[in-house]
PDB file of N, CA and C in Angstrom:
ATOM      1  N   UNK A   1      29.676 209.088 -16.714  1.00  0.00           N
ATOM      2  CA  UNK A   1      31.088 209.280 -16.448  1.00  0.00           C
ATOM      3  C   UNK A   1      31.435 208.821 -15.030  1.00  0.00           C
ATOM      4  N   UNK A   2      30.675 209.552 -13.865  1.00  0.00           N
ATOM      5  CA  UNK A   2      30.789 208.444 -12.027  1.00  0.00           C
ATOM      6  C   UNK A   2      30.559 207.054 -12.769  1.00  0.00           C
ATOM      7  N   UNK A   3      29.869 206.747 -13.425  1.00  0.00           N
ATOM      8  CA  UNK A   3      30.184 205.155 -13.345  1.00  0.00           C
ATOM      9  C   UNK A   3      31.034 204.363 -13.777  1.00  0.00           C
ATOM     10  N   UNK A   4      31.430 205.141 -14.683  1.00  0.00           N
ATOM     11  CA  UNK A   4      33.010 204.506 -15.232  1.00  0.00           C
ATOM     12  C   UNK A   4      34.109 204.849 -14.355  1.00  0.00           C
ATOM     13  N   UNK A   5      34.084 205.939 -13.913  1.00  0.00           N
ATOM     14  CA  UNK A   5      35.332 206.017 -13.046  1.00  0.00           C
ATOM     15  C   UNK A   5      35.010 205.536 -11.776  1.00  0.00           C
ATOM     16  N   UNK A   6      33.801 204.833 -11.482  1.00  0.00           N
ATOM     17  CA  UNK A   6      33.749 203.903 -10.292  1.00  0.00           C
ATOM     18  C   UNK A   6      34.358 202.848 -10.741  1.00  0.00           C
ATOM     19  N   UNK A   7      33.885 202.006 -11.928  1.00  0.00           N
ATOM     20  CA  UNK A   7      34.239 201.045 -12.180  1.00  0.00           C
ATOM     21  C   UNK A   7      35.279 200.420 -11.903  1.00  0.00           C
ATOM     22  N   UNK A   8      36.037 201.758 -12.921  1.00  0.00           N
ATOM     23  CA  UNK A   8      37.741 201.461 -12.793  1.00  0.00           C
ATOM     24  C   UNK A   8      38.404 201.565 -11.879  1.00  0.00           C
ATOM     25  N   UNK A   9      37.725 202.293 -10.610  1.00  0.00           N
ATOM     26  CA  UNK A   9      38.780 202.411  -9.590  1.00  0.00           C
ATOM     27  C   UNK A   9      38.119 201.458  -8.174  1.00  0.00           C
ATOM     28  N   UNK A  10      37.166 200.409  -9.233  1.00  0.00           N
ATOM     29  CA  UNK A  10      36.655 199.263  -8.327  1.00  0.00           C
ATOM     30  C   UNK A  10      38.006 198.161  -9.389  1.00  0.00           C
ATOM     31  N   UNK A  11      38.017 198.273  -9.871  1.00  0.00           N
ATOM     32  CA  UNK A  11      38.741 197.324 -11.195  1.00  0.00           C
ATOM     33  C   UNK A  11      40.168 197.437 -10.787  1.00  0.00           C
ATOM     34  N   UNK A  12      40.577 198.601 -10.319  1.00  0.00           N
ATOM     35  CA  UNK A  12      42.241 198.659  -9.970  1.00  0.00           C
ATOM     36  C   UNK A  12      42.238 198.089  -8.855  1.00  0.00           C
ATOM     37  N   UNK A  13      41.222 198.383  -8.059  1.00  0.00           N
ATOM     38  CA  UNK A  13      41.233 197.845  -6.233  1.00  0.00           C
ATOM     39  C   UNK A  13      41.426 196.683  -6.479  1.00  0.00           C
ATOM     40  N   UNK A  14      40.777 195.849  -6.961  1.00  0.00           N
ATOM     41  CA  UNK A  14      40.690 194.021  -7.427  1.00  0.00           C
ATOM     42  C   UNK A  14      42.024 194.080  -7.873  1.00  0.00           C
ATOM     43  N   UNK A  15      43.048 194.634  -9.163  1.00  0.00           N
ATOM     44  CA  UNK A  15      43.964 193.619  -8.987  1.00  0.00           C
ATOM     45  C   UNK A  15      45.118 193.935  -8.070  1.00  0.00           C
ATOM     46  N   UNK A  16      44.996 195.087  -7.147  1.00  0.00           N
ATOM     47  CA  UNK A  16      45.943 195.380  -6.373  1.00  0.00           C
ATOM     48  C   UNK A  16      45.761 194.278  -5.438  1.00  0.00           C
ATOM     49  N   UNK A  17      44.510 193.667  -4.916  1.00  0.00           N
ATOM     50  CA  UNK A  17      44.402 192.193  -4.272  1.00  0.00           C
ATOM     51  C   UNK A  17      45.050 191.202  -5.028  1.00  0.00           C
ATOM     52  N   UNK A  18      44.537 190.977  -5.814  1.00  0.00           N
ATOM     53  CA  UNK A  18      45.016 189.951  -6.704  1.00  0.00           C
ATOM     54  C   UNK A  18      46.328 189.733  -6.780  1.00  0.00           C
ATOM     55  N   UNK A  19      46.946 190.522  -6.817  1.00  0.00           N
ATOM     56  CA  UNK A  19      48.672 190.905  -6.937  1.00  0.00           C
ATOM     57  C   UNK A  19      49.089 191.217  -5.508  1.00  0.00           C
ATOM     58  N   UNK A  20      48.702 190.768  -4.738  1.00  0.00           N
ATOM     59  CA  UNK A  20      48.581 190.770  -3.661  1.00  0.00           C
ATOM     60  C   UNK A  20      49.961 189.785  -2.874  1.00  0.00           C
ATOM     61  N   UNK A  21      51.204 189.511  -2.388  1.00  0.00           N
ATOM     62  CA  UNK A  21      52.106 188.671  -2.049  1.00  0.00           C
ATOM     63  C   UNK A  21      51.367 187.631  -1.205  1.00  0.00           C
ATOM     64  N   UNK A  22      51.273 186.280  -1.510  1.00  0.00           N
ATOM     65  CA  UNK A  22      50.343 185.038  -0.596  1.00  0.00           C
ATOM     66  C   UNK A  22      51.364 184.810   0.424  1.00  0.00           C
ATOM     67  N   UNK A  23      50.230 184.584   1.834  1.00  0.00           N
ATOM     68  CA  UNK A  23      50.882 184.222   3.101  1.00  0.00           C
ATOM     69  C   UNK A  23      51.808 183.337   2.936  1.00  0.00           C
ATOM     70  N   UNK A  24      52.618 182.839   3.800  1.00  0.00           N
ATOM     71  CA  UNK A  24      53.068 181.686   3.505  1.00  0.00           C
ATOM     72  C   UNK A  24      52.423 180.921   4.337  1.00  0.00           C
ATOM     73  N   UNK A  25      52.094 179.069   3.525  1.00  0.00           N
ATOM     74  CA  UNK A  25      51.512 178.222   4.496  1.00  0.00           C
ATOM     75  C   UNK A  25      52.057 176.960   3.564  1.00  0.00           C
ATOM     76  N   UNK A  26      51.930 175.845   4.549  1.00  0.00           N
ATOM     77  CA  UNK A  26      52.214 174.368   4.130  1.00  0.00           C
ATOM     78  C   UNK A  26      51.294 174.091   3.225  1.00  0.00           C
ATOM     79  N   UNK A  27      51.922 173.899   2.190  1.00  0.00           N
ATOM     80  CA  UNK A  27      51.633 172.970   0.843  1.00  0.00           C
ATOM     81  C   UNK A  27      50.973 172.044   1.332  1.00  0.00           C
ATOM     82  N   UNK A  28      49.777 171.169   0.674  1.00  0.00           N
ATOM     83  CA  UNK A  28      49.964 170.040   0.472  1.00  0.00           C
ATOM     84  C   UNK A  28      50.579 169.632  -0.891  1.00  0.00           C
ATOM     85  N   UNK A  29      51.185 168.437  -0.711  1.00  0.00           N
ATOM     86  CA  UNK A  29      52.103 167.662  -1.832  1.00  0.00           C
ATOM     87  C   UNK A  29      51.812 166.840  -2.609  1.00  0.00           C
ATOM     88  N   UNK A  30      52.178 166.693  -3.618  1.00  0.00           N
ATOM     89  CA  UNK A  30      51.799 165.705  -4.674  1.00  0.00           C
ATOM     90  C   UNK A  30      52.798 164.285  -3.741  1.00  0.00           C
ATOM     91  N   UNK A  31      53.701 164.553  -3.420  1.00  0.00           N
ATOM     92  CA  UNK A  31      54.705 163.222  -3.562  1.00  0.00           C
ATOM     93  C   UNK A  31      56.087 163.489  -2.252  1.00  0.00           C
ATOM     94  N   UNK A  32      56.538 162.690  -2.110  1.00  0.00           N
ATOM     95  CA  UNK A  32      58.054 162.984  -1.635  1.00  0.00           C
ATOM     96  C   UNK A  32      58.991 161.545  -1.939  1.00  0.00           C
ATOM     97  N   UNK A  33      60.219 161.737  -1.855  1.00  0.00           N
ATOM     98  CA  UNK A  33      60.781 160.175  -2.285  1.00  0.00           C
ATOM     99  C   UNK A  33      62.302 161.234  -1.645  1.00  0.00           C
ATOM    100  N   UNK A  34      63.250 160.155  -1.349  1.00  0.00           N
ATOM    101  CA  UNK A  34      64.323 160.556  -0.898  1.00  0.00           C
ATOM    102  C   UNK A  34      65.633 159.167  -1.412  1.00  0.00           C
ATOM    103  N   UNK A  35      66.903 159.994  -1.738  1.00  0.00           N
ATOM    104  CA  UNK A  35      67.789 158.705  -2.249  1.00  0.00           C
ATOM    105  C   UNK A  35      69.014 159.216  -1.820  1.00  0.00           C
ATOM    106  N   UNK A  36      70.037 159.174  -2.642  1.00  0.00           N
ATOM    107  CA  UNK A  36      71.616 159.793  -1.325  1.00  0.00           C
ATOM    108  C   UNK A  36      71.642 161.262  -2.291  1.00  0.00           C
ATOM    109  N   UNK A  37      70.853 161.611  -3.095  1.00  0.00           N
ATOM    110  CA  UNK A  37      70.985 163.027  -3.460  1.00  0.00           C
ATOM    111  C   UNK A  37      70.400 163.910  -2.561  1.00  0.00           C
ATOM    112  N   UNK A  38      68.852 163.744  -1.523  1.00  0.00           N
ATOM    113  CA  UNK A  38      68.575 164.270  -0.855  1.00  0.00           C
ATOM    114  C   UNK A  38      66.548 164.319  -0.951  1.00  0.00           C
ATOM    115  N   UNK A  39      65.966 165.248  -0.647  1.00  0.00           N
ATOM    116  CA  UNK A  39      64.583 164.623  -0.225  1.00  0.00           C
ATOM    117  C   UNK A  39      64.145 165.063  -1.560  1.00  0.00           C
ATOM    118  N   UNK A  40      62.736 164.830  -2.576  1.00  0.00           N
ATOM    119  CA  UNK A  40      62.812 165.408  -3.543  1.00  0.00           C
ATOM    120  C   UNK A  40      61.108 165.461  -3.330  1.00  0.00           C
ATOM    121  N   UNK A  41      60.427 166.829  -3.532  1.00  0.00           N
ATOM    122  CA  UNK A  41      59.500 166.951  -3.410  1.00  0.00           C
ATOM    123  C   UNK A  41      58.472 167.297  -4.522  1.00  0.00           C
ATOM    124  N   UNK A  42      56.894 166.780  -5.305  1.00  0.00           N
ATOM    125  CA  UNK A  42      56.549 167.045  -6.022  1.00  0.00           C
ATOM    126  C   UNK A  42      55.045 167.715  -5.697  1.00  0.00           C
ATOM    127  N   UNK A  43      55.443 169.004  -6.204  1.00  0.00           N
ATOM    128  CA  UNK A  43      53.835 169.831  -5.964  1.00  0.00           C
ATOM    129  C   UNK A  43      53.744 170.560  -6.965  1.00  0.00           C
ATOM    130  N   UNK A  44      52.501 170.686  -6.390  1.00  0.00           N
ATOM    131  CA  UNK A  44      51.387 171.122  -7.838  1.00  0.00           C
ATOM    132  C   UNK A  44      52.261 172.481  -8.119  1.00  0.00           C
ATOM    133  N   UNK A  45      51.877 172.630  -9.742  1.00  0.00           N
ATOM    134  CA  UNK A  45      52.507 173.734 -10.492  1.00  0.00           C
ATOM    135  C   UNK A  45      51.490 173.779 -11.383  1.00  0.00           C
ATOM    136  N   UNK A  46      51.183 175.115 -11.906  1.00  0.00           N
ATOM    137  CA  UNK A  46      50.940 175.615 -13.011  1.00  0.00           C
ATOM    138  C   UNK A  46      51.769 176.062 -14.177  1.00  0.00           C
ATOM    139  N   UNK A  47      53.019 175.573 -13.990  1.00  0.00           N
ATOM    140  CA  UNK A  47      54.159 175.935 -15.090  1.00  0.00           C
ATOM    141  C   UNK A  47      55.488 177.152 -14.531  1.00  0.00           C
ATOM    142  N   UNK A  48      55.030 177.392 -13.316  1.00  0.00           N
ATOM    143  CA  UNK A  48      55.690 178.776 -12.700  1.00  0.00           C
ATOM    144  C   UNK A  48      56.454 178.756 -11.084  1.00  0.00           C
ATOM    145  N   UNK A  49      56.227 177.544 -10.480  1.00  0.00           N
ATOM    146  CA  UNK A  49      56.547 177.296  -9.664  1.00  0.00           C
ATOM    147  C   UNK A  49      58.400 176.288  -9.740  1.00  0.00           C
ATOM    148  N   UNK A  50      58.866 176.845  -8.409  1.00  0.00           N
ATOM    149  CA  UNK A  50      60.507 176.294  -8.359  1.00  0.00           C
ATOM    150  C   UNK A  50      61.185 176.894  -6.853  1.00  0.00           C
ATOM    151  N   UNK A  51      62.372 175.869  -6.623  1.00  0.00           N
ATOM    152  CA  UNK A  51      62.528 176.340  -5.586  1.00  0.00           C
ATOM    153  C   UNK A  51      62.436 177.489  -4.441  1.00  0.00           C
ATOM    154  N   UNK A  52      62.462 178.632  -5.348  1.00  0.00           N
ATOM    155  CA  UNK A  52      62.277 179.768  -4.690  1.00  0.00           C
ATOM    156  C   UNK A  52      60.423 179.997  -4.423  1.00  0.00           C
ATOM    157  N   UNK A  53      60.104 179.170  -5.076  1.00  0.00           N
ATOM    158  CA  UNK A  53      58.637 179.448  -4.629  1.00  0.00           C
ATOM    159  C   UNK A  53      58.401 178.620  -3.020  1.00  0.00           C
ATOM    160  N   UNK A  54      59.202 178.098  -2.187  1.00  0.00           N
ATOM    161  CA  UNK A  54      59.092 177.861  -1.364  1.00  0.00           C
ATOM    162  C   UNK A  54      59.954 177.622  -0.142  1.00  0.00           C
ATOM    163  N   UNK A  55      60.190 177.438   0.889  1.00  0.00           N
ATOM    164  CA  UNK A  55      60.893 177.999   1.913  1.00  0.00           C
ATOM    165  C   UNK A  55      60.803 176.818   3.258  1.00  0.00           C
ATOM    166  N   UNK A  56      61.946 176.132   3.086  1.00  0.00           N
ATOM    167  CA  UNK A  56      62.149 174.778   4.244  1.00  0.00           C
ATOM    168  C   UNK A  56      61.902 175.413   5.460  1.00  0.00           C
ATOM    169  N   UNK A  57      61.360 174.243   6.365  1.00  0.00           N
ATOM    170  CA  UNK A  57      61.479 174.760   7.656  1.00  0.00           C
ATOM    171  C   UNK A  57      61.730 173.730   8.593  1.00  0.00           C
ATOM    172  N   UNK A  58      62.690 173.865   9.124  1.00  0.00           N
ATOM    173  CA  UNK A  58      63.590 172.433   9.873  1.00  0.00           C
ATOM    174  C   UNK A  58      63.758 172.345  11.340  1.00  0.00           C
ATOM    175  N   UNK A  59      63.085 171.667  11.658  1.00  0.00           N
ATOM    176  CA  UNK A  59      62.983 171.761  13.439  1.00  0.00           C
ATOM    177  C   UNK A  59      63.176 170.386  13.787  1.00  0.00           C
ATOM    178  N   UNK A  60      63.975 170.502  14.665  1.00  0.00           N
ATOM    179  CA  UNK A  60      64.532 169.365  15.837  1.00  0.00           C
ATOM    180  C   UNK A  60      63.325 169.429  16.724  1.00  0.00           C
ATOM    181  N   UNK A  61      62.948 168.181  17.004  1.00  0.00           N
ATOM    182  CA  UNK A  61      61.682 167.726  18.029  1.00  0.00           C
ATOM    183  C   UNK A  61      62.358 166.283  18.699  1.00  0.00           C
ATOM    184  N   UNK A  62      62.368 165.833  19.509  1.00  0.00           N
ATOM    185  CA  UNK A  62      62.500 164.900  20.736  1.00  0.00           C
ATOM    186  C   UNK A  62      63.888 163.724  19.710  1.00  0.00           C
ATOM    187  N   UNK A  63      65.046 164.033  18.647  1.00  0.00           N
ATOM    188  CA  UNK A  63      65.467 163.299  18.422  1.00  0.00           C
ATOM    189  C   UNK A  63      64.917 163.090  16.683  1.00  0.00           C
ATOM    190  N   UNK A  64      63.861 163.599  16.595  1.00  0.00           N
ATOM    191  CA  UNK A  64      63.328 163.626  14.977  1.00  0.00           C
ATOM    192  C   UNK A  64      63.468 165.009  14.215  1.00  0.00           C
ATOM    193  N   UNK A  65      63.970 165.468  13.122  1.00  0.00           N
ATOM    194  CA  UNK A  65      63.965 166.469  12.335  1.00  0.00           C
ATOM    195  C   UNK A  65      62.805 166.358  11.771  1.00  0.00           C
ATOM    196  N   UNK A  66      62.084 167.434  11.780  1.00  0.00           N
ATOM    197  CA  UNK A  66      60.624 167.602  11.464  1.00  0.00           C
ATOM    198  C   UNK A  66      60.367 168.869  10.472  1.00  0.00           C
ATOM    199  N   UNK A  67      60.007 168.363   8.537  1.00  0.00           N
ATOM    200  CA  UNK A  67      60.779 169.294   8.063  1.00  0.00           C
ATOM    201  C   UNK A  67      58.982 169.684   7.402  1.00  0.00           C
ATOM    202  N   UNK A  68      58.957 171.032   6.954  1.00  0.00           N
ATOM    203  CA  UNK A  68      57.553 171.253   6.744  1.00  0.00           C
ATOM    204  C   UNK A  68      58.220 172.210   5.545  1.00  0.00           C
ATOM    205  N   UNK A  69      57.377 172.114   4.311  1.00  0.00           N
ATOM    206  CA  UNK A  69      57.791 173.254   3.096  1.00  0.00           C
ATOM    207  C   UNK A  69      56.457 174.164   3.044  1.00  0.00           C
ATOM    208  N   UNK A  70      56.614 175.554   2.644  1.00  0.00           N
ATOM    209  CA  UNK A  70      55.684 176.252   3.293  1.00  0.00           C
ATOM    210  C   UNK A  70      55.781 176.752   1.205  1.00  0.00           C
ATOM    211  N   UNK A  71      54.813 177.244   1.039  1.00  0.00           N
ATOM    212  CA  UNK A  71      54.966 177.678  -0.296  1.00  0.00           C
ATOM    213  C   UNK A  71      54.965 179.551   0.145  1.00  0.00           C
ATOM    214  N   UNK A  72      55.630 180.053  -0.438  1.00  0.00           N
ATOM    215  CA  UNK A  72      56.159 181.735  -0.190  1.00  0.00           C
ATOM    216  C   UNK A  72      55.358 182.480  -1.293  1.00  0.00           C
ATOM    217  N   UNK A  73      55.549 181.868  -2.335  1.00  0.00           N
ATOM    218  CA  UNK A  73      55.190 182.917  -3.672  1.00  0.00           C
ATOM    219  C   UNK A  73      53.949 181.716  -4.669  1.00  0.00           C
ATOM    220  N   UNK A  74      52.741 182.461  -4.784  1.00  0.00           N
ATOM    221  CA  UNK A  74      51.738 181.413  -5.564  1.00  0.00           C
ATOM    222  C   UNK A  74      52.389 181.321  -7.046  1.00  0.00           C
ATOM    223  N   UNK A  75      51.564 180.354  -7.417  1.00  0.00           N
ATOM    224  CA  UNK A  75      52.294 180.253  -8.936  1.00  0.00           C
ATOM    225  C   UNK A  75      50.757 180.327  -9.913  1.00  0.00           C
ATOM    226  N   UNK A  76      50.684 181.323 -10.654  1.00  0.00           N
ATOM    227  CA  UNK A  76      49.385 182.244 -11.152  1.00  0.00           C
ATOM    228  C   UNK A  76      49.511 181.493 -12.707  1.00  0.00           C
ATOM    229  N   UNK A  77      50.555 180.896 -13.185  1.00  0.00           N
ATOM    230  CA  UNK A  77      50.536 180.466 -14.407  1.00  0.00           C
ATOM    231  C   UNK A  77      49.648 178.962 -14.525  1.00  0.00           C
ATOM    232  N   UNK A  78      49.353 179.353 -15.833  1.00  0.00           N
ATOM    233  CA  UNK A  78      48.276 178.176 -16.809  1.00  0.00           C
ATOM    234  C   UNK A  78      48.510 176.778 -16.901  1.00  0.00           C
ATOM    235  N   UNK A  79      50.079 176.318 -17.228  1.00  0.00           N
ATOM    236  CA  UNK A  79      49.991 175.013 -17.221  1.00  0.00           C
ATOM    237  C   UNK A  79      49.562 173.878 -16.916  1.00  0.00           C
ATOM    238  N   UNK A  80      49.133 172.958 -18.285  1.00  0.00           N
ATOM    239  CA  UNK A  80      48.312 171.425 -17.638  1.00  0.00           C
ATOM    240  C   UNK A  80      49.768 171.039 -17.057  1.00  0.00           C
ATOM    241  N   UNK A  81      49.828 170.908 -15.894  1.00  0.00           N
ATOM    242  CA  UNK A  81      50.653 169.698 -15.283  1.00  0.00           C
ATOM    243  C   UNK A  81      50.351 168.922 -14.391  1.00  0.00           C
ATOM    244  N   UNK A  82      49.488 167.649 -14.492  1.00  0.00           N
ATOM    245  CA  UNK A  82      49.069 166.749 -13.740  1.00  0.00           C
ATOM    246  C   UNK A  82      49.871 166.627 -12.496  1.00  0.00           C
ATOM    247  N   UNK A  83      51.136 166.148 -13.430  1.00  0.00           N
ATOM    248  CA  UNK A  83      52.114 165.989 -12.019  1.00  0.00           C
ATOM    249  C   UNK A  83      53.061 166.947 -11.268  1.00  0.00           C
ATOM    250  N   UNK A  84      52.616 167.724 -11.514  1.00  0.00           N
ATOM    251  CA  UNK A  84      53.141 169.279 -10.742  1.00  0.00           C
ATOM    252  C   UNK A  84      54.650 169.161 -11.195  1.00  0.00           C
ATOM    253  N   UNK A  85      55.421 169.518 -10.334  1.00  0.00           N
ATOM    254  CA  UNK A  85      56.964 169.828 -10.242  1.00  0.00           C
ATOM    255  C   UNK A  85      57.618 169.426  -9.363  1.00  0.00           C
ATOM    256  N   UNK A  86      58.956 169.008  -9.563  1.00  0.00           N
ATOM    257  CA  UNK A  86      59.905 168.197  -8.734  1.00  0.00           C
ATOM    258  C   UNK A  86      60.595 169.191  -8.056  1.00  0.00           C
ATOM    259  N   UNK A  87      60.629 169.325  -6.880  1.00  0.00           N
ATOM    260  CA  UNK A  87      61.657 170.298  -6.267  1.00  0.00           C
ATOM    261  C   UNK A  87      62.639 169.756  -5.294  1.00  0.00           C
ATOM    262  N   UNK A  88      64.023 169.291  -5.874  1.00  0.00           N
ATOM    263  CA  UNK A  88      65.099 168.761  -5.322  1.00  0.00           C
ATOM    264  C   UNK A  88      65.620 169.323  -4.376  1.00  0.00           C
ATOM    265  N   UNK A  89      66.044 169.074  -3.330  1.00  0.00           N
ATOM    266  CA  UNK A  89      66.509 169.581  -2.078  1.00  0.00           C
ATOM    267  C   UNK A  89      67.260 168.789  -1.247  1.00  0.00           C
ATOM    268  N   UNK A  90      69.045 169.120  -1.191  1.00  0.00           N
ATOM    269  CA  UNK A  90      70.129 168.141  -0.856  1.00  0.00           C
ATOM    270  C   UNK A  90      70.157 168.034   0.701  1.00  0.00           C
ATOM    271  N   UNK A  91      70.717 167.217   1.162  1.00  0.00           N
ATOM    272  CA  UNK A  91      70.280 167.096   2.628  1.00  0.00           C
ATOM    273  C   UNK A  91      71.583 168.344   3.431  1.00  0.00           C
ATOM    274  N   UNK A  92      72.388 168.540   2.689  1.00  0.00           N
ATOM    275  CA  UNK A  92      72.843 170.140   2.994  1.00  0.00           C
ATOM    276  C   UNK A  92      72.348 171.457   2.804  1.00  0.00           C
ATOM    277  N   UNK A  93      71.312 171.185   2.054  1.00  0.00           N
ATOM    278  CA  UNK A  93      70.667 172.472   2.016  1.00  0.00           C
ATOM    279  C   UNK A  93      69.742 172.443   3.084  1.00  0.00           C
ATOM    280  N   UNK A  94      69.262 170.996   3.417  1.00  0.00           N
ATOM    281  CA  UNK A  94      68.083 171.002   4.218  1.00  0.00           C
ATOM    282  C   UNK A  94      69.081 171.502   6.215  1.00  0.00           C
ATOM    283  N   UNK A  95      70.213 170.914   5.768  1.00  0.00           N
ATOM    284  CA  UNK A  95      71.149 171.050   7.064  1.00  0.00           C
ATOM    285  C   UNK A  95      71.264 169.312   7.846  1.00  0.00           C
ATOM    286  N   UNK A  96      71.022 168.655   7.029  1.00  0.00           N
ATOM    287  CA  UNK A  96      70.403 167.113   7.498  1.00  0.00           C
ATOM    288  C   UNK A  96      71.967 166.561   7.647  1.00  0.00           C
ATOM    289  N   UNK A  97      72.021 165.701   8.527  1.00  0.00           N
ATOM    290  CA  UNK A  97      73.470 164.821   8.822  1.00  0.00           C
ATOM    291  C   UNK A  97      73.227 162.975   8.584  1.00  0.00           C
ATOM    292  N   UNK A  98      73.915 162.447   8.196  1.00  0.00           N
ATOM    293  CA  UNK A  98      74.315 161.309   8.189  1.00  0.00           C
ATOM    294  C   UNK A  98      73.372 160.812   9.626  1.00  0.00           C
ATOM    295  N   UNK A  99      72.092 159.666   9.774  1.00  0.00           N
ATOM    296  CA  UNK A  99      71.541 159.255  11.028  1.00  0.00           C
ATOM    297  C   UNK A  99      70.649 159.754  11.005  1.00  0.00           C
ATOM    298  N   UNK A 100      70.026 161.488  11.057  1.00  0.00           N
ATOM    299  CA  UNK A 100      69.233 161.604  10.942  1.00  0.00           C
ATOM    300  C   UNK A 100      67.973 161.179  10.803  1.00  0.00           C
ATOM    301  N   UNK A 101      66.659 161.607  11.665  1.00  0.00           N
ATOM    302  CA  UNK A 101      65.085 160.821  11.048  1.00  0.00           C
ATOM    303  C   UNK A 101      64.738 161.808  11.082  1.00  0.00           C
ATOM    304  N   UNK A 102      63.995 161.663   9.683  1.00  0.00           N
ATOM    305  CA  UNK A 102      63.003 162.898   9.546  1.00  0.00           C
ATOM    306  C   UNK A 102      61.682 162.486   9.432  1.00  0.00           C
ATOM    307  N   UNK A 103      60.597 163.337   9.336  1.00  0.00           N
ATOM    308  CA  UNK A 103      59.352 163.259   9.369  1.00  0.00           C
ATOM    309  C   UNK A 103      58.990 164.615   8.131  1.00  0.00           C
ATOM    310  N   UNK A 104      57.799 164.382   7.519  1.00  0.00           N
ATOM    311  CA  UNK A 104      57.532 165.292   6.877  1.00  0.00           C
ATOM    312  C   UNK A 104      56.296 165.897   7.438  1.00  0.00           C
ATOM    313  N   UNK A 105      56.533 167.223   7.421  1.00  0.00           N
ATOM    314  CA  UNK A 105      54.824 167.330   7.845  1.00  0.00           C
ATOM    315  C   UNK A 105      53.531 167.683   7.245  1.00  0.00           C
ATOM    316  N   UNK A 106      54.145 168.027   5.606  1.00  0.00           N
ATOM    317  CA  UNK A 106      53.353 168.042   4.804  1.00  0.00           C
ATOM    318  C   UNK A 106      51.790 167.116   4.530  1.00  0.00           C
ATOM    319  N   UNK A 107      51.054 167.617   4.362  1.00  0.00           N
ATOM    320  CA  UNK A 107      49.917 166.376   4.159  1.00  0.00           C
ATOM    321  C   UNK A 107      50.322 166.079   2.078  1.00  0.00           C
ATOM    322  N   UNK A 108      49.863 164.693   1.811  1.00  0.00           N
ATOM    323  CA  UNK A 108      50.128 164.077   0.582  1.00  0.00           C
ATOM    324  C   UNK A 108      48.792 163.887  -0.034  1.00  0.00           C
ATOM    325  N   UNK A 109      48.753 164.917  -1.038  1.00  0.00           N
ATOM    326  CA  UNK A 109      47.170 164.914  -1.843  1.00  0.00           C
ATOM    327  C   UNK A 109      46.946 164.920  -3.231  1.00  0.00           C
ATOM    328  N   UNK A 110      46.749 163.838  -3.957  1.00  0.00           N
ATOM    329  CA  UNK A 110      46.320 163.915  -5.079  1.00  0.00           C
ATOM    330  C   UNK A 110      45.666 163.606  -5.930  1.00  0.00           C
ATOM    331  N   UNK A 111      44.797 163.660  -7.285  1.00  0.00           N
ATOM    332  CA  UNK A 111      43.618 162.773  -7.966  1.00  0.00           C
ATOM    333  C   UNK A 111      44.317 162.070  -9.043  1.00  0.00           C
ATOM    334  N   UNK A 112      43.688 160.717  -8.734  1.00  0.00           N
ATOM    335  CA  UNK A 112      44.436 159.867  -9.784  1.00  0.00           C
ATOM    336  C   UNK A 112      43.653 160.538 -11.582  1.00  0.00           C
ATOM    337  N   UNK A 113      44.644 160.921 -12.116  1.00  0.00           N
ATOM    338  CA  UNK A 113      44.188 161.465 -13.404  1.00  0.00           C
ATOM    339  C   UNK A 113      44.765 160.849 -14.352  1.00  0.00           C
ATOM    340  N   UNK A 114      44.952 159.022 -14.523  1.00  0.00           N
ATOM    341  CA  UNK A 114      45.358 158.267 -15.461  1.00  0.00           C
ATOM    342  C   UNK A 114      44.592 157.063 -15.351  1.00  0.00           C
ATOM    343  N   UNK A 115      44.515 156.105 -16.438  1.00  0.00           N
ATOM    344  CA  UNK A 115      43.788 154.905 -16.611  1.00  0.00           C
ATOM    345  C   UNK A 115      44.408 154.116 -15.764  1.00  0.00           C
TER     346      UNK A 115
END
């Protein structure tokens, strides 16, 4: 009977980690591409990830906007998605003006998984 109720209250400890809210830190990215809708970013997903899973961060440096996406909330779901997810982002949301240069600071990482 101690060993079962060790077990389990080794078994609850684990998923109270597990379920645990992830730091936030910079993604690396599948992709970025930008057109007059605004910057559009593609990272990895398991089927569960979307804008709110991540959180712009926009800093003025010497004349360059220097924009870094930090991921806030992990995404724990299953999906095959090679090519992760598109996450659109207008250059008003980002706060970006007409002239503007930006830089990304994301690093760009991915395995070619096609013929």
């Amino acid at each position: 009977m101690k060993t079962l109720i060790s077990f389990l209250s080794v078994l609850l400890s684990a998923s109270f980690v597990m379920a645990a809210p992830q730091a936030p830190h910079i993604e690396k990215i599948l992709g970025v591409s930008v057109d007059e809708q605004g910057v559009h970013l593609q990272v990895m997903s398991g089927g569960c990830t979307n804008k709110d899973s991540f959180q712009a961060l926009v800093r003025r440096q010497r004349g360059v906007i220097e924009l870094s996406f930090e991921r806030i909330n992990s995404d724990e779901c299953l999906a095959h998605l090679p090519f992760g997810e598109t996450l659109n982002y207008s250059y008003q949301d980002l706060g970006l003006q007409l002239g503007d240069i930006i830089r990304i600071k994301n690093s760009v990482e991915f395995r070619v998984s096609f013929p």
